[in-house]
PDB file of N, CA and C in Angstrom:
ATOM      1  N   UNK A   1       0.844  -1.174   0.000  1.00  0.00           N
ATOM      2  CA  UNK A   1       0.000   0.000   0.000  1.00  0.00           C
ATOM      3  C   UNK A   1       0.887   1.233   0.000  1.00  0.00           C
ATOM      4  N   UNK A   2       0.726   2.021  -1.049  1.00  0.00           N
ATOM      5  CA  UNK A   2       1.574   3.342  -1.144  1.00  0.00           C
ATOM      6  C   UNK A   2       1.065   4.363   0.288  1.00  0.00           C
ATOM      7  N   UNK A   3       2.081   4.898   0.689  1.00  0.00           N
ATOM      8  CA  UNK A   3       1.727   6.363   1.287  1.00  0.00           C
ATOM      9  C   UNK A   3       1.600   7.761   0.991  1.00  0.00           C
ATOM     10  N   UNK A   4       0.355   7.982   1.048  1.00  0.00           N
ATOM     11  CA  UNK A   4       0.101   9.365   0.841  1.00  0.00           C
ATOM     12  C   UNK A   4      -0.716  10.026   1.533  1.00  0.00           C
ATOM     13  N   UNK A   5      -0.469  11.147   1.228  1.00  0.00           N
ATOM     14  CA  UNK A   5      -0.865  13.023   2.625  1.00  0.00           C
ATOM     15  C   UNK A   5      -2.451  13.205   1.621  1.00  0.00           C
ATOM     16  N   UNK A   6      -3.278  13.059   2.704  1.00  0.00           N
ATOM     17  CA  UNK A   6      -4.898  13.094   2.730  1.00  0.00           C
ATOM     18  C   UNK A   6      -4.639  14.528   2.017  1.00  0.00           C
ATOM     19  N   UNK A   7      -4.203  15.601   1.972  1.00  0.00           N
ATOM     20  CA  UNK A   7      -4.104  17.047   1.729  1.00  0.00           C
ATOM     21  C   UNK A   7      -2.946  17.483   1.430  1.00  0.00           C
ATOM     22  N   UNK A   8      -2.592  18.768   0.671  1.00  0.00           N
ATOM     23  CA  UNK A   8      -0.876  19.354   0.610  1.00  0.00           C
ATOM     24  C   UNK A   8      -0.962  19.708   1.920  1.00  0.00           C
ATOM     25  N   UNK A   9       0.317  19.949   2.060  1.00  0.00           N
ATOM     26  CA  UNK A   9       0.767  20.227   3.625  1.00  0.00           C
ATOM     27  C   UNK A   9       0.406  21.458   3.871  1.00  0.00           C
ATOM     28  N   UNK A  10       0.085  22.478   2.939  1.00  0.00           N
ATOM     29  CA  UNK A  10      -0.158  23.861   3.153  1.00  0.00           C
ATOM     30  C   UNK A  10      -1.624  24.036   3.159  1.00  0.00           C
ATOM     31  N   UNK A  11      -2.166  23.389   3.845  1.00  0.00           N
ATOM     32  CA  UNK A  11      -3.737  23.326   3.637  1.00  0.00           C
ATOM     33  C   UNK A  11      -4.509  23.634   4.806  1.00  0.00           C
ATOM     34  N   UNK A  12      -3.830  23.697   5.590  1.00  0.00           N
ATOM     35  CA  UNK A  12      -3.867  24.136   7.384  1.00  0.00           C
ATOM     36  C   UNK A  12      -3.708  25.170   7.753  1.00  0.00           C
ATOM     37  N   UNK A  13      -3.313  26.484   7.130  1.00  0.00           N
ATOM     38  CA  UNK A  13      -2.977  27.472   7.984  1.00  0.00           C
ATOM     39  C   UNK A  13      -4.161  28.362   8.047  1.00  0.00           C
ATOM     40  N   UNK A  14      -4.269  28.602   9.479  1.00  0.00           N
ATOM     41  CA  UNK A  14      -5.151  29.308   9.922  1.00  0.00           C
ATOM     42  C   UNK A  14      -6.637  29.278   9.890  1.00  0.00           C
ATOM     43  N   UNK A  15      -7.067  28.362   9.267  1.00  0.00           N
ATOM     44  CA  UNK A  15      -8.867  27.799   9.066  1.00  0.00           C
ATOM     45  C   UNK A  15      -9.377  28.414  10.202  1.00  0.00           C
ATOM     46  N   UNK A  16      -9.227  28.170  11.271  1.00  0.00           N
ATOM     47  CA  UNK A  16     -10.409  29.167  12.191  1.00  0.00           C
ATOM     48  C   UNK A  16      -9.210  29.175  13.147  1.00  0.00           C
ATOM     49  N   UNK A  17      -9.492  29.939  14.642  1.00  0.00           N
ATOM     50  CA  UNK A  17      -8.745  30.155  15.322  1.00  0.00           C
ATOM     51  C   UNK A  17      -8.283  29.646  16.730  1.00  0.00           C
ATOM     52  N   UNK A  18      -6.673  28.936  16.598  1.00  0.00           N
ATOM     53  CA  UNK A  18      -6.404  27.698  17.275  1.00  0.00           C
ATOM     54  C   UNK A  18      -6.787  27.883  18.723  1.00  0.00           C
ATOM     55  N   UNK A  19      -7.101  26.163  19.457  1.00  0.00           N
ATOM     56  CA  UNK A  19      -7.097  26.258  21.129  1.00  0.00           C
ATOM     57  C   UNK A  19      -6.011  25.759  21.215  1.00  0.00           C
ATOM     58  N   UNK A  20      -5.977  26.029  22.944  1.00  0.00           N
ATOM     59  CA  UNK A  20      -4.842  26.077  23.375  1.00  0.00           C
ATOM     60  C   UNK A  20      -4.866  24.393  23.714  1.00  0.00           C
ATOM     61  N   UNK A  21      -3.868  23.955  23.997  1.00  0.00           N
ATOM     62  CA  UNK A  21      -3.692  22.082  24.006  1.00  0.00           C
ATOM     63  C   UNK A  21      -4.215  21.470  24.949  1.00  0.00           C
ATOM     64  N   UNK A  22      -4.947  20.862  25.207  1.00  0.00           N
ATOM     65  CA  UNK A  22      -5.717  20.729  26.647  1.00  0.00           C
ATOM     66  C   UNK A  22      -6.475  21.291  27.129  1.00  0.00           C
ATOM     67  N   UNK A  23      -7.144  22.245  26.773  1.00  0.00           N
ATOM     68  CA  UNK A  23      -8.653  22.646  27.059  1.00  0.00           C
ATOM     69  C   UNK A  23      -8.816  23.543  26.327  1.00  0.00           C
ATOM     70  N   UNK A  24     -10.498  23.972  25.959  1.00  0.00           N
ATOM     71  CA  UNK A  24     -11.273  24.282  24.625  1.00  0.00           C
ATOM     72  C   UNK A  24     -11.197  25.331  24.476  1.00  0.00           C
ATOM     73  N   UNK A  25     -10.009  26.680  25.335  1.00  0.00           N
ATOM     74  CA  UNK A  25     -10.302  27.859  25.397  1.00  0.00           C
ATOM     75  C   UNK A  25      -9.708  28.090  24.005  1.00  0.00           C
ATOM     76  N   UNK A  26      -9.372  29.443  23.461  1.00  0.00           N
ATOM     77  CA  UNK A  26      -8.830  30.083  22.575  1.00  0.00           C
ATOM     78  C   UNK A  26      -7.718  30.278  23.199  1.00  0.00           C
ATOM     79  N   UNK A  27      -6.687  29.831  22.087  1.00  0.00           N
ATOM     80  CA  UNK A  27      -5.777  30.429  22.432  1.00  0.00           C
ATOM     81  C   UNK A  27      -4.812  31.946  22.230  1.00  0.00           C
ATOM     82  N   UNK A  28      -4.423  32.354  23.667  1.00  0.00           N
ATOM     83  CA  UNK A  28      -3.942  33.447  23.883  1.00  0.00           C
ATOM     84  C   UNK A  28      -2.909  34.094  23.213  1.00  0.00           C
ATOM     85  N   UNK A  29      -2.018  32.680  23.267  1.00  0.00           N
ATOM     86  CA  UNK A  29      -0.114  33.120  22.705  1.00  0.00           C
ATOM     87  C   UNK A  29      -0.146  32.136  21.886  1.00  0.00           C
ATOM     88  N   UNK A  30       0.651  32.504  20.763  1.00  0.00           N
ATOM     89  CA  UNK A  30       1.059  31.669  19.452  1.00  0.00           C
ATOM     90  C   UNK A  30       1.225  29.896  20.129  1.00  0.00           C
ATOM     91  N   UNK A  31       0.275  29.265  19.465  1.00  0.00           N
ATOM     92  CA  UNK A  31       0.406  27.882  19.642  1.00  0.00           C
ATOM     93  C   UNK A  31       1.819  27.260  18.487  1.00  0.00           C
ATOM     94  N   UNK A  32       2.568  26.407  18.871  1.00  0.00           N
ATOM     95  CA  UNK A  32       3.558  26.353  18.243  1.00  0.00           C
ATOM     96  C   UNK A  32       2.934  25.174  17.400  1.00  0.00           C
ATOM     97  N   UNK A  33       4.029  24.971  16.290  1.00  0.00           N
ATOM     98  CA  UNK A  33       3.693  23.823  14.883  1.00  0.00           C
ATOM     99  C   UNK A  33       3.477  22.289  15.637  1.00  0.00           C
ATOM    100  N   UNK A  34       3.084  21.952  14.936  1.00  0.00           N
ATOM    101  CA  UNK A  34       2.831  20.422  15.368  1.00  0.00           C
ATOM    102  C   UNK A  34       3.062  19.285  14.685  1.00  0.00           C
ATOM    103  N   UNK A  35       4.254  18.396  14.973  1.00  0.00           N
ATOM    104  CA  UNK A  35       4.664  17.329  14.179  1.00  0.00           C
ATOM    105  C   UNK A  35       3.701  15.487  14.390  1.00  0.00           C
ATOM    106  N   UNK A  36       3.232  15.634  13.395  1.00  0.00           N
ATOM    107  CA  UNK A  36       2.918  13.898  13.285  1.00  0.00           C
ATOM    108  C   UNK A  36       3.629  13.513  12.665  1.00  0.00           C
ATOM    109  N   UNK A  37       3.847  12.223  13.260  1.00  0.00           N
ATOM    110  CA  UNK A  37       5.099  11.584  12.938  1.00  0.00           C
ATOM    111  C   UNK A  37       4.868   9.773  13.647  1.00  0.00           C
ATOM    112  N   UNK A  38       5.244   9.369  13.003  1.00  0.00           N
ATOM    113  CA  UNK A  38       5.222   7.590  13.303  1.00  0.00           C
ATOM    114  C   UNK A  38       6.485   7.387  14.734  1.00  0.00           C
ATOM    115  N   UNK A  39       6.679   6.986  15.783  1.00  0.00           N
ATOM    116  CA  UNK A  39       7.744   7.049  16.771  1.00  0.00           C
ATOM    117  C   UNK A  39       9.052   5.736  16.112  1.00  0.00           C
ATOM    118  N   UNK A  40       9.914   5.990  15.778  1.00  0.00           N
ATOM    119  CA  UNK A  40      11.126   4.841  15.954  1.00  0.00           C
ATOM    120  C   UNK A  40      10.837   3.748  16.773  1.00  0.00           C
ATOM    121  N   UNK A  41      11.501   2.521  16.195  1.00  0.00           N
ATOM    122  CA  UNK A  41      11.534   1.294  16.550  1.00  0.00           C
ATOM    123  C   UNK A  41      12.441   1.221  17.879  1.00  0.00           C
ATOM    124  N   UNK A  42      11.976   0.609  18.858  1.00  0.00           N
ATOM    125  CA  UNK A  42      12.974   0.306  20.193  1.00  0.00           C
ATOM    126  C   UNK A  42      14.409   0.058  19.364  1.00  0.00           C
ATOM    127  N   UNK A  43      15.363   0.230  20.154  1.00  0.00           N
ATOM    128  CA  UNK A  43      16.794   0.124  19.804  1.00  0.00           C
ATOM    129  C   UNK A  43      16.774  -0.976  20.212  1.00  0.00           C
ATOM    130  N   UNK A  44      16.103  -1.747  21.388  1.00  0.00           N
ATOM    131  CA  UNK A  44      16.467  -3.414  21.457  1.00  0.00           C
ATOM    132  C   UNK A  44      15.589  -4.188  20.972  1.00  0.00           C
ATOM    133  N   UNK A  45      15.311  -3.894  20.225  1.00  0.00           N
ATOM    134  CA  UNK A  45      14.038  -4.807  19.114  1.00  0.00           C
ATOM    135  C   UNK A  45      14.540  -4.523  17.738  1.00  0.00           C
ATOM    136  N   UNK A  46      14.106  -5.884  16.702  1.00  0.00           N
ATOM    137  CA  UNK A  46      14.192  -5.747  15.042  1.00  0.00           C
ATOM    138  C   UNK A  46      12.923  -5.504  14.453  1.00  0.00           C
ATOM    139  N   UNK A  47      12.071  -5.383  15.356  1.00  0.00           N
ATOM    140  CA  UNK A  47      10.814  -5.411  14.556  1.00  0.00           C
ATOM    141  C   UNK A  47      10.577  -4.063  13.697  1.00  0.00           C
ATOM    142  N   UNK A  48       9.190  -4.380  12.689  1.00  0.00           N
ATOM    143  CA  UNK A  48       8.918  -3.227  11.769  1.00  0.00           C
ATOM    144  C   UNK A  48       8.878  -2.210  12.059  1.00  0.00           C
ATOM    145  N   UNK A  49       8.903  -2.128  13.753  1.00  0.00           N
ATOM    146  CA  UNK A  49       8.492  -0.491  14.464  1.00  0.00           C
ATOM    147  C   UNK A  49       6.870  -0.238  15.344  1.00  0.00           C
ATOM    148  N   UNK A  50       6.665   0.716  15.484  1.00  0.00           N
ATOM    149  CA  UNK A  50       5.214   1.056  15.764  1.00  0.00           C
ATOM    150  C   UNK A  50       4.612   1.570  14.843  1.00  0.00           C
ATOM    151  N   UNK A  51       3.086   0.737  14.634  1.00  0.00           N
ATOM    152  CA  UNK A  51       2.030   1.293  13.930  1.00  0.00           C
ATOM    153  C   UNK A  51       1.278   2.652  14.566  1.00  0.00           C
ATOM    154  N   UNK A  52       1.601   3.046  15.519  1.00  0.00           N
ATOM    155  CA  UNK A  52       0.209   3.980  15.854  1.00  0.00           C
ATOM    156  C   UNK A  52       1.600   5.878  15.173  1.00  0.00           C
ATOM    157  N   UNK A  53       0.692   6.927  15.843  1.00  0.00           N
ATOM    158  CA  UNK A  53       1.170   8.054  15.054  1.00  0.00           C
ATOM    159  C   UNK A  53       0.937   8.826  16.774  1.00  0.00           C
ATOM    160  N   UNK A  54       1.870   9.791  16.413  1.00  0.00           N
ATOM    161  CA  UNK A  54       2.210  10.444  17.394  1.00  0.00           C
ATOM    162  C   UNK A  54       1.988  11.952  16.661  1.00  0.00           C
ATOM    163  N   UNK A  55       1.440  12.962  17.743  1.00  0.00           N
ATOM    164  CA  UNK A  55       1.419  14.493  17.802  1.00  0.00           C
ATOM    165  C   UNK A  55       2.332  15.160  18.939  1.00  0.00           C
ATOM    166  N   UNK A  56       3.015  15.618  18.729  1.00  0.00           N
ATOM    167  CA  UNK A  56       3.675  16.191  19.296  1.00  0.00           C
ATOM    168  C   UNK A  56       4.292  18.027  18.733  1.00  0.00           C
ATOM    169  N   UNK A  57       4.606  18.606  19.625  1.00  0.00           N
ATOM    170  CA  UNK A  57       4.618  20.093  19.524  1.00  0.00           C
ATOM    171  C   UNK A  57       6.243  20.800  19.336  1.00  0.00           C
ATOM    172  N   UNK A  58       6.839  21.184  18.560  1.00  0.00           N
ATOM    173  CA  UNK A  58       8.131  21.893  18.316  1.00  0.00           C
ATOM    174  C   UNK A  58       8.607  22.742  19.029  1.00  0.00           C
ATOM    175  N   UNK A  59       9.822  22.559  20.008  1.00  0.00           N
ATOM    176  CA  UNK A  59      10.236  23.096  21.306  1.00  0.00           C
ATOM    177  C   UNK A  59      10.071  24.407  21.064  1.00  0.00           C
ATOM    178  N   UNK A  60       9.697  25.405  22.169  1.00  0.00           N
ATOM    179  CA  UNK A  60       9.261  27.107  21.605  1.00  0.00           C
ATOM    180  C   UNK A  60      10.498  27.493  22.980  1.00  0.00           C
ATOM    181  N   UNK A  61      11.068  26.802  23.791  1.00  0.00           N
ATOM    182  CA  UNK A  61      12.391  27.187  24.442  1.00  0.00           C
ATOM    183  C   UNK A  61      13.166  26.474  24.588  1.00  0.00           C
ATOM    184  N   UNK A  62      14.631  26.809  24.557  1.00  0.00           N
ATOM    185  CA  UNK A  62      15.402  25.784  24.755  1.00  0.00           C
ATOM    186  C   UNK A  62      15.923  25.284  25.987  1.00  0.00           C
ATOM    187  N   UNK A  63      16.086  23.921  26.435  1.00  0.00           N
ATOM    188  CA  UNK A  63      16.646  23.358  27.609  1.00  0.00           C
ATOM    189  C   UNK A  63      17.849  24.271  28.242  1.00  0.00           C
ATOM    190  N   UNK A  64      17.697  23.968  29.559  1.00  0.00           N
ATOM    191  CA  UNK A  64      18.585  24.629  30.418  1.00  0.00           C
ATOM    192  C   UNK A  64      19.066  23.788  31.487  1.00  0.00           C
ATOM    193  N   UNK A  65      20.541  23.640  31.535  1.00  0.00           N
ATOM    194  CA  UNK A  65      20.276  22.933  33.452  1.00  0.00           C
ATOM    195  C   UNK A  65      20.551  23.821  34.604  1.00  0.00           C
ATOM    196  N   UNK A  66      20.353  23.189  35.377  1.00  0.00           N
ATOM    197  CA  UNK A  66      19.919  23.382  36.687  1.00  0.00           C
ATOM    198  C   UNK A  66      21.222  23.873  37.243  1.00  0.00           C
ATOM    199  N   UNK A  67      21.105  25.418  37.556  1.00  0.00           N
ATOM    200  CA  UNK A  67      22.735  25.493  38.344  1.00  0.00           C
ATOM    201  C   UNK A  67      23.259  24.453  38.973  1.00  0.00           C
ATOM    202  N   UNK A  68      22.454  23.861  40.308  1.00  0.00           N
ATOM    203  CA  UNK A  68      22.905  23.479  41.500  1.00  0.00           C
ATOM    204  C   UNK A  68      22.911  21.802  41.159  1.00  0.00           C
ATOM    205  N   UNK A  69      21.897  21.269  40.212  1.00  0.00           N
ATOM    206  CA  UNK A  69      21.764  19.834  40.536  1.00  0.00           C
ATOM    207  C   UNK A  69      22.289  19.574  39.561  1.00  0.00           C
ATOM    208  N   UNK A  70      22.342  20.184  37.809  1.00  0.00           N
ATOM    209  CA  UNK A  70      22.971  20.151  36.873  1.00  0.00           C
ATOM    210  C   UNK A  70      21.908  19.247  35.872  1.00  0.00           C
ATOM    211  N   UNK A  71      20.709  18.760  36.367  1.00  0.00           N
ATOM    212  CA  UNK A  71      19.421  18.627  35.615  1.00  0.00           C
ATOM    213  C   UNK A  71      19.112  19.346  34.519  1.00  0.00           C
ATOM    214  N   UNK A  72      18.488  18.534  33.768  1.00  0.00           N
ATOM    215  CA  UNK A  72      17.910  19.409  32.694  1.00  0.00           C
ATOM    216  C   UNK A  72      16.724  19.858  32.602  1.00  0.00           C
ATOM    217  N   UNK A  73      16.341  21.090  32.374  1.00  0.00           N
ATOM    218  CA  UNK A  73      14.948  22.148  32.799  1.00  0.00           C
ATOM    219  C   UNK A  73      14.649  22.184  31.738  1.00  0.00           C
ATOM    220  N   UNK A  74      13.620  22.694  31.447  1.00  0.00           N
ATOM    221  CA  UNK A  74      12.289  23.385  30.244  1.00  0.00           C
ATOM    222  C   UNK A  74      12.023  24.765  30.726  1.00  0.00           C
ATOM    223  N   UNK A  75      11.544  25.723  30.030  1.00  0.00           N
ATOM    224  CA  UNK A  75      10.742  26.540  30.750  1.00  0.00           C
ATOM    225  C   UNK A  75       9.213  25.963  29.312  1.00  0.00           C
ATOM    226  N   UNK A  76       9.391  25.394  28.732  1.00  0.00           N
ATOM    227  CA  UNK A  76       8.360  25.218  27.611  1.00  0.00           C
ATOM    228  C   UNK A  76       7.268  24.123  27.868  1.00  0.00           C
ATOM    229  N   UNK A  77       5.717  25.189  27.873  1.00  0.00           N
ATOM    230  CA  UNK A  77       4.982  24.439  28.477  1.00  0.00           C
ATOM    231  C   UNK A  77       4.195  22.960  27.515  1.00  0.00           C
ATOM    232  N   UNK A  78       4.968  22.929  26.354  1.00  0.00           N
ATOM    233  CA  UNK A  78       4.030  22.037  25.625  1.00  0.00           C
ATOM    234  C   UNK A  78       5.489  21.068  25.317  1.00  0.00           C
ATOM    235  N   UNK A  79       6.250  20.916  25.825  1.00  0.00           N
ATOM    236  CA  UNK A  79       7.395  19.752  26.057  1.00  0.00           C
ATOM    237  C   UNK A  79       6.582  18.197  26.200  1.00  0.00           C
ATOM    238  N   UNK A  80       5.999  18.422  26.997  1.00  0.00           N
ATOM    239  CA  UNK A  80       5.548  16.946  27.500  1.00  0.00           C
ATOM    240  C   UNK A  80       4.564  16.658  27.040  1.00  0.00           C
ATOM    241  N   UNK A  81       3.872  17.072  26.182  1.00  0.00           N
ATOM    242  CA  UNK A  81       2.554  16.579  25.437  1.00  0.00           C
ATOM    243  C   UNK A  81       2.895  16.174  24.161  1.00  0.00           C
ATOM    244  N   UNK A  82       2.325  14.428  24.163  1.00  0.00           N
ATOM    245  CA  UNK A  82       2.276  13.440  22.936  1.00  0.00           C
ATOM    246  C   UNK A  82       0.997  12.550  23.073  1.00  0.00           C
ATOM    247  N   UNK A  83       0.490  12.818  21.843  1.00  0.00           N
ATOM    248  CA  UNK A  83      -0.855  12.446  21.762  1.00  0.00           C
ATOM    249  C   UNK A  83      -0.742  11.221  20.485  1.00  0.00           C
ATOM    250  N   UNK A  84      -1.439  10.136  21.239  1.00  0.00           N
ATOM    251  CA  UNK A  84      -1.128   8.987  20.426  1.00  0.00           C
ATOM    252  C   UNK A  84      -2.821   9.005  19.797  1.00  0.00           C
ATOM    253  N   UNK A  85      -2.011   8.343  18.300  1.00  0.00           N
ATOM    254  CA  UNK A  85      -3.266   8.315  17.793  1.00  0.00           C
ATOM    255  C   UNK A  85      -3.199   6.985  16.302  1.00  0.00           C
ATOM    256  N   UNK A  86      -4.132   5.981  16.003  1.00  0.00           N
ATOM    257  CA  UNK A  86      -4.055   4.621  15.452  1.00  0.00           C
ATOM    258  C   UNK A  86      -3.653   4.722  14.167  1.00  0.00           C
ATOM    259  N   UNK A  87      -4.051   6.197  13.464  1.00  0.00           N
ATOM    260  CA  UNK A  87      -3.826   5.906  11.989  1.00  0.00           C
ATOM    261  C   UNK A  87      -3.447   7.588  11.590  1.00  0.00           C
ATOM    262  N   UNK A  88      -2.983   7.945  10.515  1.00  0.00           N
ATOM    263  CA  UNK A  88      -2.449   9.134  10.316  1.00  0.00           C
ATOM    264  C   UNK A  88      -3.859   9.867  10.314  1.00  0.00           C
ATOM    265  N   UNK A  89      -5.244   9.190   9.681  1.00  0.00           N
ATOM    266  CA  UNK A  89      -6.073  10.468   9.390  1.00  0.00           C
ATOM    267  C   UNK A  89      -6.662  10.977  10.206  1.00  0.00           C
ATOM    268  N   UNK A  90      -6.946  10.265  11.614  1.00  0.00           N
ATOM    269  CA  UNK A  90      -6.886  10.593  12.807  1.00  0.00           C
ATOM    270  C   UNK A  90      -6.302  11.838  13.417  1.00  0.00           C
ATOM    271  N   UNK A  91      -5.272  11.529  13.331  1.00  0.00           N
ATOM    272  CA  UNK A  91      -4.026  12.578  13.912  1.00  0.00           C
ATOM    273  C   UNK A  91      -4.110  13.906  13.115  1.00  0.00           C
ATOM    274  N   UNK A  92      -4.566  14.101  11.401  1.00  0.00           N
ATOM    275  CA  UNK A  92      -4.726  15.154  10.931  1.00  0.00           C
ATOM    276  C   UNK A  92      -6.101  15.557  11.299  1.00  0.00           C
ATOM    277  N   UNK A  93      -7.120  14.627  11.526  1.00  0.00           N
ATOM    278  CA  UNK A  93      -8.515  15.795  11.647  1.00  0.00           C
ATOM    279  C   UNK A  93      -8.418  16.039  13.086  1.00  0.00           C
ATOM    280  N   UNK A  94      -7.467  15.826  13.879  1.00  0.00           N
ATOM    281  CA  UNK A  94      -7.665  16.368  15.577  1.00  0.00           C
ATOM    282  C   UNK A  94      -6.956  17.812  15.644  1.00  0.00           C
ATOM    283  N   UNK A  95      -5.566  17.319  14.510  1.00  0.00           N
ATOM    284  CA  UNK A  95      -5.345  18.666  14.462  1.00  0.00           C
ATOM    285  C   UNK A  95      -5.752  19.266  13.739  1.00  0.00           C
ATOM    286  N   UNK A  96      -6.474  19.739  12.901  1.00  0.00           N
ATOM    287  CA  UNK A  96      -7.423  20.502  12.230  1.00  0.00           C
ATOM    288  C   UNK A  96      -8.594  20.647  12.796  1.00  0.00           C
ATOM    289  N   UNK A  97      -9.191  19.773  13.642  1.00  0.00           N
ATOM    290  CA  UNK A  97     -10.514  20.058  14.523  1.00  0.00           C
ATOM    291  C   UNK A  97     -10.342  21.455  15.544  1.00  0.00           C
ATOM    292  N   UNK A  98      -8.821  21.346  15.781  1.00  0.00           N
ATOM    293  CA  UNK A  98      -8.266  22.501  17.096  1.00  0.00           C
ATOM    294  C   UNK A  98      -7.824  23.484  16.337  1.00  0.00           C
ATOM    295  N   UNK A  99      -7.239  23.545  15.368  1.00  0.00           N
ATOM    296  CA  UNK A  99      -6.660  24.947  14.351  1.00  0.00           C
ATOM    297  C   UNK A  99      -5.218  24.895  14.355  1.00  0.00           C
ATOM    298  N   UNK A 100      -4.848  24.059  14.552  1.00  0.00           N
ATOM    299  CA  UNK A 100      -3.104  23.802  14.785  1.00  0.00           C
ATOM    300  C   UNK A 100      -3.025  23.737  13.748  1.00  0.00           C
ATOM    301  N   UNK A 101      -1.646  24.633  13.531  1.00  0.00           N
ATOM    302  CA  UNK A 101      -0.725  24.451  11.996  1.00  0.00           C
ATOM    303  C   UNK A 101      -0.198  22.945  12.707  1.00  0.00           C
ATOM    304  N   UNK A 102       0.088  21.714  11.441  1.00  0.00           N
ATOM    305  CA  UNK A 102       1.063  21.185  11.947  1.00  0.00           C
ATOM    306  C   UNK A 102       1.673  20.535  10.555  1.00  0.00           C
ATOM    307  N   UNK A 103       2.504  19.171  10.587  1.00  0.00           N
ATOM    308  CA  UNK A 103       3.442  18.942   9.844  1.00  0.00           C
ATOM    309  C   UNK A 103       3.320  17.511   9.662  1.00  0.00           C
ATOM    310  N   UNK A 104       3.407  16.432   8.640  1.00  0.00           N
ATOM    311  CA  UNK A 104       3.667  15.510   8.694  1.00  0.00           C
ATOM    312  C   UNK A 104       4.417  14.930   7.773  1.00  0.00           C
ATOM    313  N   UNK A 105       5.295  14.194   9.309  1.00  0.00           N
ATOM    314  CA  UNK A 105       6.640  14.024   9.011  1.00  0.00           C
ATOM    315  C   UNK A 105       6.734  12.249   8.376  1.00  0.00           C
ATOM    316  N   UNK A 106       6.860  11.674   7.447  1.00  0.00           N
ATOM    317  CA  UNK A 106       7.230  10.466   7.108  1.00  0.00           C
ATOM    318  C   UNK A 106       8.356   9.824   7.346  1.00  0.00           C
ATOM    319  N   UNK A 107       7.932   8.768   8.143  1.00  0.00           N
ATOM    320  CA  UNK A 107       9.155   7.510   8.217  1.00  0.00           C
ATOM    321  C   UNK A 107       9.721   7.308   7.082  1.00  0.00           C
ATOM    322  N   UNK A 108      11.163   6.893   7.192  1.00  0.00           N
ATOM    323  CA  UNK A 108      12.173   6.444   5.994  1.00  0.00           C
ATOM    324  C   UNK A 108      11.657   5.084   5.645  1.00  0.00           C
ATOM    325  N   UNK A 109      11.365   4.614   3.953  1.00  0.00           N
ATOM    326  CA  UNK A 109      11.374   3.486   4.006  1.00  0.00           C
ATOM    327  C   UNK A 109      12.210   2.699   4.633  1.00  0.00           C
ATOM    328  N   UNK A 110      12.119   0.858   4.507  1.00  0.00           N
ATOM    329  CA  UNK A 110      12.741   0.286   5.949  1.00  0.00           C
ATOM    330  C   UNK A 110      13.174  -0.875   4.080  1.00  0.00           C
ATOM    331  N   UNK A 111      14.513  -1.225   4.455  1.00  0.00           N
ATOM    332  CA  UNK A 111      14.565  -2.316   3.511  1.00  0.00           C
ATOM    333  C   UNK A 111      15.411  -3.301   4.244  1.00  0.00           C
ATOM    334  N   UNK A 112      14.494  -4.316   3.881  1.00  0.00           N
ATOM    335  CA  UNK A 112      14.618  -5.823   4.252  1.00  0.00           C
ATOM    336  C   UNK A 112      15.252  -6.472   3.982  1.00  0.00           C
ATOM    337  N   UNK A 113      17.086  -6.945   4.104  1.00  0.00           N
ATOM    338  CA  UNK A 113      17.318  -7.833   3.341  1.00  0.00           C
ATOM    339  C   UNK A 113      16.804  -9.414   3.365  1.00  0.00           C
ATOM    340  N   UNK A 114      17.041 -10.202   2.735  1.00  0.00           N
ATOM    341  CA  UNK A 114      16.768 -11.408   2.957  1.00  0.00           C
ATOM    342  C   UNK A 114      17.630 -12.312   3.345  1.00  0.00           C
ATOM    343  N   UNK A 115      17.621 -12.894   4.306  1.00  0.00           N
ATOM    344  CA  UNK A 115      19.274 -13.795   4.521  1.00  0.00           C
ATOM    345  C   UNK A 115      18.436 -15.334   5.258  1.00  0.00           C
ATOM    346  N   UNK A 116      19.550 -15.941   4.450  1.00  0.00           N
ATOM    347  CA  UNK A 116      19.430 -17.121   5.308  1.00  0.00           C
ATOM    348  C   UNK A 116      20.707 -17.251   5.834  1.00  0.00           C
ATOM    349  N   UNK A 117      20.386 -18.913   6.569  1.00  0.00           N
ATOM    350  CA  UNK A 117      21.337 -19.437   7.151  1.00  0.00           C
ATOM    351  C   UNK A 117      22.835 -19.439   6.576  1.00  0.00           C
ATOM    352  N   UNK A 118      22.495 -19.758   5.302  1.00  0.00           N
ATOM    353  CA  UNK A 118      23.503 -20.919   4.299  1.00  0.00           C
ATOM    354  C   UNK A 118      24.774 -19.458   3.901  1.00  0.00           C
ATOM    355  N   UNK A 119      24.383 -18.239   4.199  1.00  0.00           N
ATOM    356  CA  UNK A 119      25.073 -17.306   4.128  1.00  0.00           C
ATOM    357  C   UNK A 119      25.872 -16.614   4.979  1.00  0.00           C
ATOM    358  N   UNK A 120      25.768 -17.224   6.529  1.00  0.00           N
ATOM    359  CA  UNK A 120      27.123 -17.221   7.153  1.00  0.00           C
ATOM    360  C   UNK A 120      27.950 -18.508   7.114  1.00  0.00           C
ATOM    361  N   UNK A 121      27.966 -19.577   6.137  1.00  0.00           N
ATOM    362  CA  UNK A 121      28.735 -20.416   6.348  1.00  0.00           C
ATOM    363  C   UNK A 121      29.763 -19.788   4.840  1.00  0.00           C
ATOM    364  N   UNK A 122      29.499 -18.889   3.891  1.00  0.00           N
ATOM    365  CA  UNK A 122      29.900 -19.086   2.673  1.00  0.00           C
ATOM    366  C   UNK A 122      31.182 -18.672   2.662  1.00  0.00           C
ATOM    367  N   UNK A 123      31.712 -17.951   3.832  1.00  0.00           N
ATOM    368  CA  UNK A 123      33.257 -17.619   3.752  1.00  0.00           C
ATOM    369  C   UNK A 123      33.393 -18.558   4.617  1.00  0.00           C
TER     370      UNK A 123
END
């Protein structure tokens, strides 16, 4: 099954006027872009990866640490929000239901080689 974007990517900006992430108010201060995007495969796993799609929000400050403990801080309040969701068209009409500009980002194809056994004995 080929992949393709329900819409051009420029098809989002500004339709009515965005809420803020987590509750229905209007929002006040520039809501930042919003990436959907498929999450990477565990590093200790071979499998195909994860099927579901992720929303997530483009850092609007950058990390800082912590004088004293040497931790790493945020002052950015939409850091920690990822919104899982089963299939891409999902993830575009939620963000378009709210007025979020956002972005979707495609996984790299994945290529498979084929190996058998009989091909670590051949050297």
């Amino acid at each position: 099954m080929a992949f393709r974007l329900p819409h051009p990517r420029d098809h989002n900006l500004w339709r009515k006027p965005p809420t803020m992430p987590g509750v229905s108010l209007p929002a006040t201060t520039a809501v930042p872009m919003a990436y959907i995007h498929r999450p990477s495969p565990s590093v200790t796993q071979s499998g195909p990866g994860r099927k579901q799609w992720v929303l997530e929000f483009e850092p609007t400050d950058p990390p800082f640490p912590h004088p004293v403990m040497g931790w790493t801080g945020s002052a950015d309040p939409f850091a920690h929000i990822q919104v899982f969701f089963p299939d891409l068209d999902s993830a575009v009409s939620f963000a378009e239901r709210h007025g979020w500009r956002f972005q979707v980002e495609e996984s790299p194809k994945r290529k498979i080689a084929s190996k058998s056994y009989i091909d670590n004995l051949k050297h």
